[in-house]
PDB file of N, CA and C in Angstrom:
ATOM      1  N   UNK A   1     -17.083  -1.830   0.085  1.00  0.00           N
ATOM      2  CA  UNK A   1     -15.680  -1.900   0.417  1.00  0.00           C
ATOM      3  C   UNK A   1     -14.914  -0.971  -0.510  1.00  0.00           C
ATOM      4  N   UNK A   2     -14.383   0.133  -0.149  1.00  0.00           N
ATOM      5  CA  UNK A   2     -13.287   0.647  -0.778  1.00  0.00           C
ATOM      6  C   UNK A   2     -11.279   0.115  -0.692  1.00  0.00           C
ATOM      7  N   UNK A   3     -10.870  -0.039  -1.177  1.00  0.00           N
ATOM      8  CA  UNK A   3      -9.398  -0.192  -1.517  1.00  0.00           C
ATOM      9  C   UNK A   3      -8.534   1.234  -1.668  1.00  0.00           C
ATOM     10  N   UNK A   4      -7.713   1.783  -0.810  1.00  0.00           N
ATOM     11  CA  UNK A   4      -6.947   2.805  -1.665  1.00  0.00           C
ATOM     12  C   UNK A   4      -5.552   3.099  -0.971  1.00  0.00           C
ATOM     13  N   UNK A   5      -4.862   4.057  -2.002  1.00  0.00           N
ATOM     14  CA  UNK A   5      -3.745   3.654  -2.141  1.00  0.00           C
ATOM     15  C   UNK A   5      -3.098   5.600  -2.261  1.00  0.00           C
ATOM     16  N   UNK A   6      -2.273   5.652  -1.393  1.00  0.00           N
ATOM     17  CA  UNK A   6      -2.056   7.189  -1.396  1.00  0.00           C
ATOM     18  C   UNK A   6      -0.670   7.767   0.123  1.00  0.00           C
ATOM     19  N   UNK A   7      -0.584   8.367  -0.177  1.00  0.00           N
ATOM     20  CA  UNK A   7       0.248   9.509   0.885  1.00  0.00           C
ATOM     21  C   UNK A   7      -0.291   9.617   2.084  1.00  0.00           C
ATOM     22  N   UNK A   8       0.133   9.560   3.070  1.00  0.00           N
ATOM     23  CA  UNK A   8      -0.290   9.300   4.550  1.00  0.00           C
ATOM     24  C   UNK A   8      -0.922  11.037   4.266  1.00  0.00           C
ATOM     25  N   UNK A   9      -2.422  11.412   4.823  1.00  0.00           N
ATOM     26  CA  UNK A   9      -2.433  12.611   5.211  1.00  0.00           C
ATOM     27  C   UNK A   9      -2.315  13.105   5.708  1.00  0.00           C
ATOM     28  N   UNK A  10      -1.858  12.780   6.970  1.00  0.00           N
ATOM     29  CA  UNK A  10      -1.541  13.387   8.106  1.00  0.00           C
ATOM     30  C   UNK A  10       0.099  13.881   7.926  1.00  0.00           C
ATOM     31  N   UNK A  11       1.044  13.133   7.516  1.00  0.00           N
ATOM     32  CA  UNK A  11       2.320  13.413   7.051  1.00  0.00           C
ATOM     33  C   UNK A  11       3.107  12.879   7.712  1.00  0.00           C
ATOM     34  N   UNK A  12       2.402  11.715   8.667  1.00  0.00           N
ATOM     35  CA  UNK A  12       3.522  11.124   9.669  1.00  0.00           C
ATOM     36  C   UNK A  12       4.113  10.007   9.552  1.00  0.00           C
ATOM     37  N   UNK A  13       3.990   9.486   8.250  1.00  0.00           N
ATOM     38  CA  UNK A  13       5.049   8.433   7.651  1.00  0.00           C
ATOM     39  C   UNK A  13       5.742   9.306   6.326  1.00  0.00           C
ATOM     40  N   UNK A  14       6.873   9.831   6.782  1.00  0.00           N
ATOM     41  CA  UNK A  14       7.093  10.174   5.154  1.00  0.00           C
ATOM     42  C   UNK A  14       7.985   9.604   4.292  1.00  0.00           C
ATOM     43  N   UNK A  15       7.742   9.302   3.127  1.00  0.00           N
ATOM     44  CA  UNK A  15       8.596   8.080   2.344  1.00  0.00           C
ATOM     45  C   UNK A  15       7.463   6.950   2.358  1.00  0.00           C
ATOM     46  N   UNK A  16       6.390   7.089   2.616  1.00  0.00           N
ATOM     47  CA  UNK A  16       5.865   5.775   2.906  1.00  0.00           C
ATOM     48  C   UNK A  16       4.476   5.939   2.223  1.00  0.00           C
ATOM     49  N   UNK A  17       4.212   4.779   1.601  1.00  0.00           N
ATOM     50  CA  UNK A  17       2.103   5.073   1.094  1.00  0.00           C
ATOM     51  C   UNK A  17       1.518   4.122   2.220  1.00  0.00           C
ATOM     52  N   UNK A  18       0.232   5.002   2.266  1.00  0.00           N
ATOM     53  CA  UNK A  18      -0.674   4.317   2.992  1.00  0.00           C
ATOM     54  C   UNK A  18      -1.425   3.581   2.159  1.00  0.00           C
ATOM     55  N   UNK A  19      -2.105   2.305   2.519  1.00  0.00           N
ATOM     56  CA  UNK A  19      -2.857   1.219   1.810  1.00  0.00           C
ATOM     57  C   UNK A  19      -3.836   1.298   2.611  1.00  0.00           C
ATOM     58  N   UNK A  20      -5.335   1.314   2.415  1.00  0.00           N
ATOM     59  CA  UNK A  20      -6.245   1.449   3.343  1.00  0.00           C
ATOM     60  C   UNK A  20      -7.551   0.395   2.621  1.00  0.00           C
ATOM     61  N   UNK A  21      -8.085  -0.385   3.264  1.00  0.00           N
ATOM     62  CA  UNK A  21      -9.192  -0.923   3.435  1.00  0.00           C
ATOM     63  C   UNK A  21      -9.878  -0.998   4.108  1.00  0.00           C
ATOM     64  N   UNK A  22     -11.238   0.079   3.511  1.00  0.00           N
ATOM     65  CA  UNK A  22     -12.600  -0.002   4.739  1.00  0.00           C
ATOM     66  C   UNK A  22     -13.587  -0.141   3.930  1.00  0.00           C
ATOM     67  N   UNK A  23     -15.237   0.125   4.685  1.00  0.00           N
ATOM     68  CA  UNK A  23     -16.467  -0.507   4.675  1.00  0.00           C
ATOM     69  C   UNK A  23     -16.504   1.179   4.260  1.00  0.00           C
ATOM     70  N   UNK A  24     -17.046   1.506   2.562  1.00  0.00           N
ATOM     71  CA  UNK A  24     -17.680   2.703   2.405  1.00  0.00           C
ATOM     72  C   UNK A  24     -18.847   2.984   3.151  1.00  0.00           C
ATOM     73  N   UNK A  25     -19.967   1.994   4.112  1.00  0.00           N
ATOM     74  CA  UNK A  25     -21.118   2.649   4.466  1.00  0.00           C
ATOM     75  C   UNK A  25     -20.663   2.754   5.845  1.00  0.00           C
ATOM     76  N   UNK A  26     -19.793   1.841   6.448  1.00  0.00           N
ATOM     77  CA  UNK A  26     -20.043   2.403   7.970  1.00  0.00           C
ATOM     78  C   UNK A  26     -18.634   3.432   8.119  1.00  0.00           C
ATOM     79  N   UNK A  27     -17.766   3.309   7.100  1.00  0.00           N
ATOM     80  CA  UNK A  27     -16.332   4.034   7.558  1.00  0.00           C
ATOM     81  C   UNK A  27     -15.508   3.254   8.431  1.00  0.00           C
ATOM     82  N   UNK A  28     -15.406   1.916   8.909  1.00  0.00           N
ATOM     83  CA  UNK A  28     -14.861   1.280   9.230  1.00  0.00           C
ATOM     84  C   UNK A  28     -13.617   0.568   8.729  1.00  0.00           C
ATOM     85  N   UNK A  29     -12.172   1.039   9.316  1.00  0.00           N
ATOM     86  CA  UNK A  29     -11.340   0.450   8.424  1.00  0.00           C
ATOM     87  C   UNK A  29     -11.074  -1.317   9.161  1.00  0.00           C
ATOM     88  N   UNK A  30     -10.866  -1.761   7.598  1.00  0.00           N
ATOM     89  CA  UNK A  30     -10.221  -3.247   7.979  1.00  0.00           C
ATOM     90  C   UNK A  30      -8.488  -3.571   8.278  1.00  0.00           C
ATOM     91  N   UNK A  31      -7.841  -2.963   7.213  1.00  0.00           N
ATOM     92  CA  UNK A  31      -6.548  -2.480   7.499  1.00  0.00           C
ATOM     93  C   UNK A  31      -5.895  -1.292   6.907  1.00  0.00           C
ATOM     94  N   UNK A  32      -5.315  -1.049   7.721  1.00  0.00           N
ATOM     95  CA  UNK A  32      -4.452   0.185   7.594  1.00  0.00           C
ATOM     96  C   UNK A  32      -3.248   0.012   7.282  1.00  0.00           C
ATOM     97  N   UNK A  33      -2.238  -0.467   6.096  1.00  0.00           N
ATOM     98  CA  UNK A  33      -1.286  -0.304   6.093  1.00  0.00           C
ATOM     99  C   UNK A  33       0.439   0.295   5.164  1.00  0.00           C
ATOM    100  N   UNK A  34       1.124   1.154   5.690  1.00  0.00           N
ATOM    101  CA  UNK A  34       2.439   1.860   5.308  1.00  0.00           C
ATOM    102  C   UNK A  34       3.512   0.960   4.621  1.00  0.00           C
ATOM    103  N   UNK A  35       3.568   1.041   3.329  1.00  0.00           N
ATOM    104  CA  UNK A  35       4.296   0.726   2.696  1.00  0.00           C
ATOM    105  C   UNK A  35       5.242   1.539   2.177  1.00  0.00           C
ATOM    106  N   UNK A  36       6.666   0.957   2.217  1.00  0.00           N
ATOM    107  CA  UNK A  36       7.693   1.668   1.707  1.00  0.00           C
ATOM    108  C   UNK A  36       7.970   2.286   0.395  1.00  0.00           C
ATOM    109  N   UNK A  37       7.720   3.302   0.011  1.00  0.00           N
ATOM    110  CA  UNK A  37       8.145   3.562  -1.355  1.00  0.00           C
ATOM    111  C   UNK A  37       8.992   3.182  -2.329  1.00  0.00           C
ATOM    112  N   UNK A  38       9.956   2.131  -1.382  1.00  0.00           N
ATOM    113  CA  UNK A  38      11.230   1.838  -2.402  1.00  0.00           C
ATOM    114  C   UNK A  38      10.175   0.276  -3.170  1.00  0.00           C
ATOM    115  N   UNK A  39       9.442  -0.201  -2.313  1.00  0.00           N
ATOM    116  CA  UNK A  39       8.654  -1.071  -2.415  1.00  0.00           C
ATOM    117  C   UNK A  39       7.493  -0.895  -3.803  1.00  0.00           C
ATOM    118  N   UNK A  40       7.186   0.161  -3.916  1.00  0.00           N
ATOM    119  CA  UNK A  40       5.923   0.398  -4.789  1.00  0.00           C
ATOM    120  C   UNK A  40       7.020   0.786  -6.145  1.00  0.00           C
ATOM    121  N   UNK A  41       8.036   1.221  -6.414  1.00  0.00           N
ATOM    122  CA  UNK A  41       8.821   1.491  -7.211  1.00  0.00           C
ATOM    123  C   UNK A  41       9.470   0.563  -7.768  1.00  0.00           C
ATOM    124  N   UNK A  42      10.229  -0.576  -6.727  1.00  0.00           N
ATOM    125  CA  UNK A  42      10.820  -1.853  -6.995  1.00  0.00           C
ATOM    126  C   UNK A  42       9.184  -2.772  -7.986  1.00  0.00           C
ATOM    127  N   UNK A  43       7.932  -2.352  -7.458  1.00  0.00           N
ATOM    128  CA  UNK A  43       7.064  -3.390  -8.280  1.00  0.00           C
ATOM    129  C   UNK A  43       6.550  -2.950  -9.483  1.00  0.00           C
ATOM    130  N   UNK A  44       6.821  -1.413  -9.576  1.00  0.00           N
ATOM    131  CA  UNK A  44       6.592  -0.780 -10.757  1.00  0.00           C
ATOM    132  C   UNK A  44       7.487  -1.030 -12.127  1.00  0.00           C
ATOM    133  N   UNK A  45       8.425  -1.425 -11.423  1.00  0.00           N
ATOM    134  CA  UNK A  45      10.251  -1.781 -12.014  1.00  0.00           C
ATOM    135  C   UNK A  45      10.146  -2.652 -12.865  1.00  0.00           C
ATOM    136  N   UNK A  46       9.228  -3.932 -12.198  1.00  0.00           N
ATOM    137  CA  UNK A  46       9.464  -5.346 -12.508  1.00  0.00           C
ATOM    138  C   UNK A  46       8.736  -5.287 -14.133  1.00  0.00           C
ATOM    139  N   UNK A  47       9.469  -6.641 -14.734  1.00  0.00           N
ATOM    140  CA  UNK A  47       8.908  -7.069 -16.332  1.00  0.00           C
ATOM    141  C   UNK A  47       7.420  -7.580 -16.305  1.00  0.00           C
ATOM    142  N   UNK A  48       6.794  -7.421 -17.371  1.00  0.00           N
ATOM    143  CA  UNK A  48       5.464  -8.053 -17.045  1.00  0.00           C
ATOM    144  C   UNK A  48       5.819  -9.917 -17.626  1.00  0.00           C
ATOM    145  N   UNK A  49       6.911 -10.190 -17.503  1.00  0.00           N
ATOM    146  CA  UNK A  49       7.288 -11.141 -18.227  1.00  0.00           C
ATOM    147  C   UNK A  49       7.557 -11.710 -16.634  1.00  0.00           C
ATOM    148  N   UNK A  50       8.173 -11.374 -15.536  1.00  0.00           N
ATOM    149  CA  UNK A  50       8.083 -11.659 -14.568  1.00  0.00           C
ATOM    150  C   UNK A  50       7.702 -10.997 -13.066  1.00  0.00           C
ATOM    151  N   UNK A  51       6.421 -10.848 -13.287  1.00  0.00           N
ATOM    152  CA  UNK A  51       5.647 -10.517 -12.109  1.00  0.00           C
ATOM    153  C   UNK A  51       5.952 -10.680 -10.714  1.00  0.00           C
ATOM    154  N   UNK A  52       5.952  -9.716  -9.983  1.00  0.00           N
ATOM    155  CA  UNK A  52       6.015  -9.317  -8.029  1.00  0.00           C
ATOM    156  C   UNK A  52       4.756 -10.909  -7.799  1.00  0.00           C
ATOM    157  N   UNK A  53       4.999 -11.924  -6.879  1.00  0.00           N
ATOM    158  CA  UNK A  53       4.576 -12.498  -6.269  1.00  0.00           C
ATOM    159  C   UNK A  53       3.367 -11.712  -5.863  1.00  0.00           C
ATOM    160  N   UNK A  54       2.104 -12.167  -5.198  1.00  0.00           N
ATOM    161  CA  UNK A  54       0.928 -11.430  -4.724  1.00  0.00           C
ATOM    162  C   UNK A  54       1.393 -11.195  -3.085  1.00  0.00           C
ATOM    163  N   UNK A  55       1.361 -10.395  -2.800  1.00  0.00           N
ATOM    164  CA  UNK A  55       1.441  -9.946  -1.265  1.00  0.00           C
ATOM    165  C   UNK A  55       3.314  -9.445  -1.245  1.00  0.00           C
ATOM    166  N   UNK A  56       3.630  -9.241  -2.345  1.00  0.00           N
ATOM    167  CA  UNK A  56       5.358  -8.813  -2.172  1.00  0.00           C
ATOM    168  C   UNK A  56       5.291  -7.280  -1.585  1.00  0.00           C
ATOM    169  N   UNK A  57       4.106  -6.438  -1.683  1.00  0.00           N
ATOM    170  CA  UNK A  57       4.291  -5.093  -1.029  1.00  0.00           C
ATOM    171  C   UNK A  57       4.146  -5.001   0.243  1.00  0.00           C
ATOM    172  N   UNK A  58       3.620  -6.096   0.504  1.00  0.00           N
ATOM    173  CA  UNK A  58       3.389  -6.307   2.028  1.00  0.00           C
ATOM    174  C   UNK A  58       4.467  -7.219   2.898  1.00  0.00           C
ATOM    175  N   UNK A  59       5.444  -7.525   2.258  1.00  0.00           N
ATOM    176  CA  UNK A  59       6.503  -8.228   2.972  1.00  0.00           C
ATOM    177  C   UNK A  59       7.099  -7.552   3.767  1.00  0.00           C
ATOM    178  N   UNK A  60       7.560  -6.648   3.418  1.00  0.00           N
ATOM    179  CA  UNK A  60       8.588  -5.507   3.862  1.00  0.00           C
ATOM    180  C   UNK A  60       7.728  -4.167   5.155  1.00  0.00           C
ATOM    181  N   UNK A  61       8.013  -4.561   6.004  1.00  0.00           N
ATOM    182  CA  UNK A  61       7.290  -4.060   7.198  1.00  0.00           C
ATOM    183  C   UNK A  61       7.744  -2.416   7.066  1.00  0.00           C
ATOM    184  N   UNK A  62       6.754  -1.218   7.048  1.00  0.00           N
ATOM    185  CA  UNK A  62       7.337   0.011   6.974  1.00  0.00           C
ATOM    186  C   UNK A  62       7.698   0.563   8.445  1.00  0.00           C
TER     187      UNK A  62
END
């Protein structure tokens, strides 16, 4: 299983990261999904004194 986290390559979300989870041997993705940049910035923001909830990047539908 790979996890990753990056710039749409194709270029057709822009403003947005792609989140991708697939199967490194067959290339099969599990999900595919566009998150908002204001989103990955707002969790970068936060105190480590008070932590983004788990799944807060994924609230916000891109």
């Amino acid at each position: 299983m790979a996890l990753t986290a990056g710039l749409d390559p194709n270029g057709g979300h822009p403003g947005q990261l792609l989140v991708e989870l697939k199967d490194k041997q067959t290339q099969q993705v599990f999900v595919r999904y566009y998150v908002p940049s204001q989103q990955v910035v707002k969790a970068a923001a936060q105190s480590p004194d008070q932590p983004m909830s788990p799944g807060s990047l994924l609230q916000e539908k891109a």
